[in-house]
C-alpha atoms as a PDB file:
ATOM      1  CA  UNK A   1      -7.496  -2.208  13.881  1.00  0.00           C
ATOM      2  CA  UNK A   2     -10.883  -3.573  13.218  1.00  0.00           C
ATOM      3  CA  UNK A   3     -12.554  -3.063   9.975  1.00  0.00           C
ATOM      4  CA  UNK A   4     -16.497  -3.673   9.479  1.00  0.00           C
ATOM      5  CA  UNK A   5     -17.235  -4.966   6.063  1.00  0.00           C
ATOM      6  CA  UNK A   6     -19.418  -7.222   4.301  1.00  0.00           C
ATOM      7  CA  UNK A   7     -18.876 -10.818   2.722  1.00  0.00           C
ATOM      8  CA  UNK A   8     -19.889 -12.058  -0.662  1.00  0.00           C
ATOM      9  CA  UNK A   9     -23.454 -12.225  -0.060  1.00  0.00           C
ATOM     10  CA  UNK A  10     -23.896  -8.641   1.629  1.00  0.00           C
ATOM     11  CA  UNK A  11     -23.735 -10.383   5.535  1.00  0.00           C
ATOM     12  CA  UNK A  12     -21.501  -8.454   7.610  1.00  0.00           C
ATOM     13  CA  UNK A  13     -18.071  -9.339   8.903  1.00  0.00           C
ATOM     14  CA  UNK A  14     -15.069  -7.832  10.947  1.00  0.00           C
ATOM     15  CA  UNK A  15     -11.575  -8.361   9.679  1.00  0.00           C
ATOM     16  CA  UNK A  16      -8.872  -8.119  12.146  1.00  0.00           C
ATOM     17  CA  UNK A  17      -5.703  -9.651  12.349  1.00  0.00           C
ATOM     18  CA  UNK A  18      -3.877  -7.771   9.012  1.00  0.00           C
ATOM     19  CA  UNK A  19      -0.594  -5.640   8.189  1.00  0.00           C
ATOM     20  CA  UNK A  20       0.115  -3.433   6.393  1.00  0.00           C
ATOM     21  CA  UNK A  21       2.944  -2.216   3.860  1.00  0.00           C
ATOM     22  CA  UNK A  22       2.856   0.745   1.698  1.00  0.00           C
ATOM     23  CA  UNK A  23       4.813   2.078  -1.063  1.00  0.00           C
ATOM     24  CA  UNK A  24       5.231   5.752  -1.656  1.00  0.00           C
ATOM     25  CA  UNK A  25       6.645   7.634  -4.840  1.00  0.00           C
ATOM     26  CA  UNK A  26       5.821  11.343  -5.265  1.00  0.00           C
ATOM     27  CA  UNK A  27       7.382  13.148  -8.541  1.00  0.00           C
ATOM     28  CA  UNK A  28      10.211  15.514  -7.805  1.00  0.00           C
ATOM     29  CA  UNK A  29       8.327  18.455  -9.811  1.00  0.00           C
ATOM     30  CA  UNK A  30       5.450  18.670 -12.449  1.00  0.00           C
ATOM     31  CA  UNK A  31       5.213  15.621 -14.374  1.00  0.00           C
ATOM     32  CA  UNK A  32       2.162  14.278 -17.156  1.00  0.00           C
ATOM     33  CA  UNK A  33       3.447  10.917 -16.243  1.00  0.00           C
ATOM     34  CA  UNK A  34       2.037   8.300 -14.076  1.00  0.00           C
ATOM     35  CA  UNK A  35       3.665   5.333 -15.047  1.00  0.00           C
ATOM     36  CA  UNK A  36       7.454   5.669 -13.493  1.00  0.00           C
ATOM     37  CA  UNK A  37       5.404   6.937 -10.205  1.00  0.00           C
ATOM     38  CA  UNK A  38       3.839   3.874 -10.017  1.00  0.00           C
ATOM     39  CA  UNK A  39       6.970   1.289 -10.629  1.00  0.00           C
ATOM     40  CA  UNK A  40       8.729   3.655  -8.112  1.00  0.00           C
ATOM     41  CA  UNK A  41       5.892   2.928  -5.264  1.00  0.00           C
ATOM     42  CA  UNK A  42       5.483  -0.226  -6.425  1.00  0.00           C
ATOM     43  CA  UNK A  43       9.398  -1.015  -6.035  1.00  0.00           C
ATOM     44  CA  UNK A  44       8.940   1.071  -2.563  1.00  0.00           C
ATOM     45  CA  UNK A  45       6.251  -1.304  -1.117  1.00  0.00           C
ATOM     46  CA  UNK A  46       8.036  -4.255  -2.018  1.00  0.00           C
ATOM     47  CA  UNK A  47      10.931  -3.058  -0.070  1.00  0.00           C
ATOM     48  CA  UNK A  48       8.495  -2.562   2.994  1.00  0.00           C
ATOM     49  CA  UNK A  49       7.664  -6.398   2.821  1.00  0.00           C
ATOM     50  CA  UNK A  50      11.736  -7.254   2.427  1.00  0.00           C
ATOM     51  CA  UNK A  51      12.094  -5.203   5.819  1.00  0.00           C
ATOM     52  CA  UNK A  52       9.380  -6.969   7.576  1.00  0.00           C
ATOM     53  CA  UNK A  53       5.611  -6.329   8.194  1.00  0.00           C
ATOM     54  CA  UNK A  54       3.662  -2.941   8.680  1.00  0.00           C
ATOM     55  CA  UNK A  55       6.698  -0.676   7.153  1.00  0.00           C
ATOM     56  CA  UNK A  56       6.185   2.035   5.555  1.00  0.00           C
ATOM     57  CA  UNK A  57       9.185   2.981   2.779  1.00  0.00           C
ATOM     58  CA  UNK A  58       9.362   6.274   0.109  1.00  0.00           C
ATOM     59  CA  UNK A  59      11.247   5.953  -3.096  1.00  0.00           C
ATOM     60  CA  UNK A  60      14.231   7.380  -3.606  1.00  0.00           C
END
């Protein structure tokens, strides 16, 4: 994937060449709280880096 953006001074730029991992954490019924969601998909995306680049892994 390609990605048009713009540098620091506004020129533009593609960037090319990245992975991606992602962490997802989604709250087993209604919650007010965000802070265990986000230790859970924070947790989850370092998981997807342990298992190698572009992974995608869910909290348990």
């Amino acid at each position: 994937m390609r990605v048009q953006a713009a540098d620091k001074r506004g020129r533009p730029v593609t960037i090319g060449g990245r992975t991606t991992s992602i962490g997802i954490a989604a709250a087993t019924g209604p919650t007010t709280e965000l802070d265990p969601l986000l230790r859970a998909a924070d947790a989850a995306l370092y998981e997807a880096k342990q298992q190698g680049r572009d992974r995608i892994h869910v909290a348990r």
